[in-house]
Protein backbone atom coordinates (compact mmCIF):
# COMPACT_ATOMS: atom_id res chain seq x y z
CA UNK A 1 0.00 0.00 0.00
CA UNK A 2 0.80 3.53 -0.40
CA UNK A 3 0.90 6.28 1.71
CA UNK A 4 -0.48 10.10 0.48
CA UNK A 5 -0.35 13.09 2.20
CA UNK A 6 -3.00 15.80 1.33
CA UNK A 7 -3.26 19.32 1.85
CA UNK A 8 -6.44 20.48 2.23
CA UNK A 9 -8.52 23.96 2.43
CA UNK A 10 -12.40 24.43 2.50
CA UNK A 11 -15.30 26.49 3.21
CA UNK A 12 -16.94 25.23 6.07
CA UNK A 13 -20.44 26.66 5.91
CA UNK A 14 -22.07 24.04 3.67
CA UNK A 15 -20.27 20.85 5.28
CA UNK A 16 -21.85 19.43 8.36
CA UNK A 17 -17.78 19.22 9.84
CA UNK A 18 -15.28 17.07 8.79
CA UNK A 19 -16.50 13.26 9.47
CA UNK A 20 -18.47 11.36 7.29
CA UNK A 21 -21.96 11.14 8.12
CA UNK A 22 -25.07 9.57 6.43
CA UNK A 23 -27.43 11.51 4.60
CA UNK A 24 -25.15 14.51 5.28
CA UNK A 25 -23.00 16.81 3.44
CA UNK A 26 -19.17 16.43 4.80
CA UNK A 27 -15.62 17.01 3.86
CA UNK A 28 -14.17 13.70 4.70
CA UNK A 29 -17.33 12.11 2.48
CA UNK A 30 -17.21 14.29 -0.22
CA UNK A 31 -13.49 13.54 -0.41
CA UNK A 32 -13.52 9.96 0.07
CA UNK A 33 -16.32 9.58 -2.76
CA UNK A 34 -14.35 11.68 -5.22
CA UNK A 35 -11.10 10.34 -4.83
CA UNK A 36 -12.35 6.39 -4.98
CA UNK A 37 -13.72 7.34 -7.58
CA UNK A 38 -10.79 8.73 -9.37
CA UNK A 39 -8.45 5.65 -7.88
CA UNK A 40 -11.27 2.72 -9.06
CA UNK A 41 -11.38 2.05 -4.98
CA UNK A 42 -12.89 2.89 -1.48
CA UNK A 43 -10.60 5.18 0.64
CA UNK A 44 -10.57 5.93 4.14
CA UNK A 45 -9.22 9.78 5.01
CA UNK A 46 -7.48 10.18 8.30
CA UNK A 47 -7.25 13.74 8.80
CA UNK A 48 -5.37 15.62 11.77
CA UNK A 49 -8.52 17.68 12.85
CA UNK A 50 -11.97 16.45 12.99
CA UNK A 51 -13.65 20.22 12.45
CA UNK A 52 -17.11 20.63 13.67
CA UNK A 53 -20.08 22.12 11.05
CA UNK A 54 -19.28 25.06 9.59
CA UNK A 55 -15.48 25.45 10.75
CA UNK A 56 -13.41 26.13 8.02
CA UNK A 57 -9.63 25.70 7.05
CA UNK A 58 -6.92 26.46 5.00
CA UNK A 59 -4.10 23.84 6.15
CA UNK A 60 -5.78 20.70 7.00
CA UNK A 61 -3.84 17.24 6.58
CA UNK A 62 -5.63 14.02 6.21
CA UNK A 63 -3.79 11.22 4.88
CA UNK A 64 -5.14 7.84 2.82
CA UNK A 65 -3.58 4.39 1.82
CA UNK A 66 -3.74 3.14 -1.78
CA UNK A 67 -2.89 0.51 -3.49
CA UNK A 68 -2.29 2.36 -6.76
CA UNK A 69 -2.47 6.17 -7.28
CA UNK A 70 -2.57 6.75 -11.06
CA UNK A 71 0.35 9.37 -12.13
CA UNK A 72 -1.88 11.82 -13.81
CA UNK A 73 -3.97 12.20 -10.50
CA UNK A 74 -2.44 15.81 -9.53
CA UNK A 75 -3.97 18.76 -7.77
CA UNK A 76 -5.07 19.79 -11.00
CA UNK A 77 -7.17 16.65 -11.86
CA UNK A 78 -8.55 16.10 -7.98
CA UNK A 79 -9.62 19.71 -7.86
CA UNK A 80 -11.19 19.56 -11.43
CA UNK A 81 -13.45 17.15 -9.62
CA UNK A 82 -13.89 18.39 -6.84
CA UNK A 83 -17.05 21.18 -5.61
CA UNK A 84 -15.52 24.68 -5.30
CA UNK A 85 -15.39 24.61 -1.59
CA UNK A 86 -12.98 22.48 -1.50
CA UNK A 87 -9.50 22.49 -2.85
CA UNK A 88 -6.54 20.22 -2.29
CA UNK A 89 -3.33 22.61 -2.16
CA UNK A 90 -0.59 19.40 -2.54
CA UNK A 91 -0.32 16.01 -2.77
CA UNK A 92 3.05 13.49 -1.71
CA UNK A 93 3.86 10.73 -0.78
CA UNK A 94 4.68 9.82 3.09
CA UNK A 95 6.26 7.09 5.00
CA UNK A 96 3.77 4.83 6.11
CA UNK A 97 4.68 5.83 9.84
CA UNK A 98 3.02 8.82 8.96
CA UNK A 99 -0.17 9.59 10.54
CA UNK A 100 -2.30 12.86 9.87
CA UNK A 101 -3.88 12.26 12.94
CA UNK A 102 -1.63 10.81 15.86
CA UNK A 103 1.95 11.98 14.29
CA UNK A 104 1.13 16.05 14.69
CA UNK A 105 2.57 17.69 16.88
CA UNK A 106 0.72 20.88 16.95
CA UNK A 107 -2.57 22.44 15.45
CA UNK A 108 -2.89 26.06 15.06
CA UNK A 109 -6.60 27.67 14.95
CA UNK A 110 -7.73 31.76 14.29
CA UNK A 111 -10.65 33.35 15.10
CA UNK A 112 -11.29 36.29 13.55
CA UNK A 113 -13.88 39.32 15.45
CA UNK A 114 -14.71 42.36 14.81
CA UNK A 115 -15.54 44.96 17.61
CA UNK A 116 -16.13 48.03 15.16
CA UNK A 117 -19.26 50.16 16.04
CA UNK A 118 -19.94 49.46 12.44
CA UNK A 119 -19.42 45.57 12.47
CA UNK A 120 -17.50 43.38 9.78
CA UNK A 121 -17.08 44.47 6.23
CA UNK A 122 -19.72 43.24 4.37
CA UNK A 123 -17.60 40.69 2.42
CA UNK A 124 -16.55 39.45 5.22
CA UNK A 125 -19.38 39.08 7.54
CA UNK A 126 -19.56 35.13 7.11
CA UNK A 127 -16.47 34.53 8.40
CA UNK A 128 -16.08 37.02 11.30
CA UNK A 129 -17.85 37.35 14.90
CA UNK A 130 -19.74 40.94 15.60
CA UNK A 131 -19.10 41.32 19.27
CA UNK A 132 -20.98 44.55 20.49
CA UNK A 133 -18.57 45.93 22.94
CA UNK A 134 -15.24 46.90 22.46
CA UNK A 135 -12.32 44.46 23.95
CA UNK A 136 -9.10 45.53 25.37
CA UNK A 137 -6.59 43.03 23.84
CA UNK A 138 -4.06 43.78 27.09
CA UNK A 139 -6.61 41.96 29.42
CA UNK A 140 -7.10 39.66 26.79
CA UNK A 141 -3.72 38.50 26.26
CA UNK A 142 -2.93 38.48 29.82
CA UNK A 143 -5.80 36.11 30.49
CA UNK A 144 -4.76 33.98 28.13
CA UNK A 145 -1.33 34.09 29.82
CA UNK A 146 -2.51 32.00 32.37
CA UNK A 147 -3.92 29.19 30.35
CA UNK A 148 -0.34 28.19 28.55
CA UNK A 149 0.70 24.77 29.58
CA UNK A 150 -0.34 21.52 30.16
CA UNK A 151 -3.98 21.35 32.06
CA UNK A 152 -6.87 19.30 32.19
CA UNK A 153 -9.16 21.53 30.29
CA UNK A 154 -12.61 19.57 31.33
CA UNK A 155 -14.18 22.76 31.41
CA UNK A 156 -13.15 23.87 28.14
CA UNK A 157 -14.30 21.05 26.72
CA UNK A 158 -17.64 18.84 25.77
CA UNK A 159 -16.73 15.60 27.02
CA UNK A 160 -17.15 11.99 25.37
CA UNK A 161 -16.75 9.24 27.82
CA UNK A 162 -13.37 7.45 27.88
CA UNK A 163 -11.58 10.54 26.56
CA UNK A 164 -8.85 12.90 28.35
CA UNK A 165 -9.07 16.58 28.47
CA UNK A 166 -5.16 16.97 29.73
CA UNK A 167 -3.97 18.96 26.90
CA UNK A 168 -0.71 21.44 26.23
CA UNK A 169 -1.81 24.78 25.33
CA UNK A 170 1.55 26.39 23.23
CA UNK A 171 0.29 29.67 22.44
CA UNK A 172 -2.80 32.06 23.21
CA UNK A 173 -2.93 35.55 22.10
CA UNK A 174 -5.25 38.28 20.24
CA UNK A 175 -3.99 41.18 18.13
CA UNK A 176 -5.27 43.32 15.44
CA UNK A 177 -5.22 42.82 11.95
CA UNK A 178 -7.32 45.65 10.00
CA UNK A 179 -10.60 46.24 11.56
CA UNK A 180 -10.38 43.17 13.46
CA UNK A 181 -9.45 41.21 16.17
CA UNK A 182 -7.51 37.68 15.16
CA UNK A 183 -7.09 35.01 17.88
CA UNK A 184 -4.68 32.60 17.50
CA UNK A 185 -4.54 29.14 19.39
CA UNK A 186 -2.19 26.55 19.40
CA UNK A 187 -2.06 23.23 21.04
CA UNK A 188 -0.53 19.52 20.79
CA UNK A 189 -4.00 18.47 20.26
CA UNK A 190 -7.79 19.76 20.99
CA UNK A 191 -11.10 18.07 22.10
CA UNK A 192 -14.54 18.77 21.64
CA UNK A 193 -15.56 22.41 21.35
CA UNK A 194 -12.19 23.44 22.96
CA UNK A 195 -10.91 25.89 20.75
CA UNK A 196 -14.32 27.94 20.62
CA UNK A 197 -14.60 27.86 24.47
CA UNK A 198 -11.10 29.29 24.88
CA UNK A 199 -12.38 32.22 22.61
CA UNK A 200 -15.74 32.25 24.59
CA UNK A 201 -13.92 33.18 28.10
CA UNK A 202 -11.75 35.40 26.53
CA UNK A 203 -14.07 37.82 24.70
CA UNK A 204 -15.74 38.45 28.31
CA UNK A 205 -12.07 39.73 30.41
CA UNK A 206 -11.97 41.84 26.96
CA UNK A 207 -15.29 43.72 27.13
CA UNK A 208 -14.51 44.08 30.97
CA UNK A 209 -17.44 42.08 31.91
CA UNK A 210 -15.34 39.48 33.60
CA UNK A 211 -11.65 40.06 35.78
CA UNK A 212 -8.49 38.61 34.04
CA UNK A 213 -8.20 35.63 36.59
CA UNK A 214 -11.97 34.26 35.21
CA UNK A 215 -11.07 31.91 32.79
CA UNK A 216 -8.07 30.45 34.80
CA UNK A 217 -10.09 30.09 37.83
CA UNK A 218 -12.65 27.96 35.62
CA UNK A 219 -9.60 25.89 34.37
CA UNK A 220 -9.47 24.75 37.93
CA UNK A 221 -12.60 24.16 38.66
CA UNK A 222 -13.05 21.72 36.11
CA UNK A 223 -17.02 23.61 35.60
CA UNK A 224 -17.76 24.73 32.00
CA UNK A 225 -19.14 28.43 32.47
CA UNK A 226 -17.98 29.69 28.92
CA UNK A 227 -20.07 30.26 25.60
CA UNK A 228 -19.17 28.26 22.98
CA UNK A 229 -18.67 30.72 20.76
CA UNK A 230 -20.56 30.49 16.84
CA UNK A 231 -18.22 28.26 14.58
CA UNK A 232 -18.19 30.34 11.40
CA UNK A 233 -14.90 33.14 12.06
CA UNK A 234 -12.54 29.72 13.25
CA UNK A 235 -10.12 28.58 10.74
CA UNK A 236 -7.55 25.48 10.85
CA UNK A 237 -4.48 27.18 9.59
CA UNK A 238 -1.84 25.24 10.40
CA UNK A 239 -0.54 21.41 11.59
CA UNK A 240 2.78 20.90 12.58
CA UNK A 241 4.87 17.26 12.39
CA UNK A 242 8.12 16.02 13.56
CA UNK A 243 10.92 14.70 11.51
CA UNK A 244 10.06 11.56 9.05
CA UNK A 245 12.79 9.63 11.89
CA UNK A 246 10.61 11.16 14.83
CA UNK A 247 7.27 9.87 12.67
CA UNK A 248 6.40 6.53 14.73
CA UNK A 249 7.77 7.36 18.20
CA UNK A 250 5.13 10.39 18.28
CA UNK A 251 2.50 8.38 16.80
CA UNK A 252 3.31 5.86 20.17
CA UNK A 253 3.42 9.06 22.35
CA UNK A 254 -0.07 10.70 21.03
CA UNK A 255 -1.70 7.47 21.46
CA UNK A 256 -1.46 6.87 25.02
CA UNK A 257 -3.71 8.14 27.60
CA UNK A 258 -2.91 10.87 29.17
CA UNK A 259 -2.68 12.58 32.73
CA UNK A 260 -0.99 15.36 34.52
CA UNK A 261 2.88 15.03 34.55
CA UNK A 262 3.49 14.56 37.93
CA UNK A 263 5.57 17.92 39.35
CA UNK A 264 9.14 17.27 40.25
CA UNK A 265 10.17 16.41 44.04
């Protein structure tokens, strides 16, 4: 079997999220339709972020093993087949210890808000957040200060049973691009609803409705008080992998359970 790496962008408003549901419009079914069809197989995608409905992204990575994959089937021909709202940006082959999934090391999110009197720019109203207050990026930022590290973000998150919420956040911060307000969140990995929650306790330290120490202090707790904040302005942008050498021993890593590192005597 072969191993294929794709690079993937789309517009997220028509998909019901990434996985492949019945009856429903998704990425990860309208891909593996296309391409089977294009291969003369069924495919499975693996891809390293499962976005929820209406999320969209411009660096997604999915990856998909094939027996055969015909020399002539470039980005050209895929995205000649493909609807408009979504485009594959590059195709290569991968060792086979890569995985899209369990081999990143890092996924990088924005979310984009405007707090303008006058809102968005019209063009641009269907992928950015109106907030109705104005936010002080200072008590913002310093907020988000707090959050950096490796936590058990239960309260950040929608839980499934079974699953861990112990997750390293690597960066936090706000600034201003334009008009508007971009929000940029990293982490080795996300679960459920995470990345919108983060924004949803930050937006309320900015508007001074809530002190700096309010989303930290719900970290601890382990109680979800923040709104999970409306899906359309958040963007996958980035995903970040080790080394081909480094492939399998992350994979191993990613896959294990996880807890708290225990602090140092």
């Amino acid at each position: 079997m072969i191993r294929i790496r794709l690079d993937i962008a789309y517009d997220g408003r028509d998909f019901a999220g990434w996985a492949r549901q019945r009856e429903l419009r998704t990425v990860q079914g309208v891909l593996e339709q296309m391409i089977g069809n294009l291969v003369g197989a069924e495919v499975e995608i693996t891809c390293a972020g499962r976005t929820d409905a209406g999320v969209h992204a411009r660096g997604q990575v999915a990856h998909i093993d094939v027996s055969n994959w015909p020399v002539d089937l470039d980005t050209w021909r895929i995205n000649r087949a493909l609807p408009e709202d979504i485009r594959i940006q590059a195709i290569r082959g991968v060792p086979n210890e890569f995985d899209a999934r369990f081999s990143a090391l890092w996924r990088r999110y924005s979310y984009r808000v405007s707090d303008s009197p006058i809102g968005p720019a019209p063009l641009e109203r269907g992928q950015v957040l109106q907030w109705g207050k104005a936010l002080d990026l200072e008590l913002m930022n310093s907020a988000s200060g707090l959050l950096l590290g490796e936590h058990d973000f239960t309260a950040y998150c929608k839980m499934r049973e079974g699953a861990s919420a112990v997750r390293e956040l690597l960066d936090l911060h706000a600034e201003r691009v334009g008009s508007d307000i971009v929000i940029t969140v990293t982490a080795d990995a996300f679960c459920h609803s995470m990345v919108r929650s983060l924004i949803g306790a930050l937006l309320p330290v900015g508007d001074g409705r809530k002190p700096v120490t309010w989303p930290f202090e719900m970290l601890n707790s382990g109680i979800r008080g923040a709104t999970v904040m409306p899906p359309f302005p958040l963007v996958l942008e980035e995903v970040g992998y080790p080394p081909d050498s480094q492939l399998l021993d992350r994979q191993i890593q990613t896959k294990q359970r996880r807890t708290l590192s225990e602090p140092e005597a």
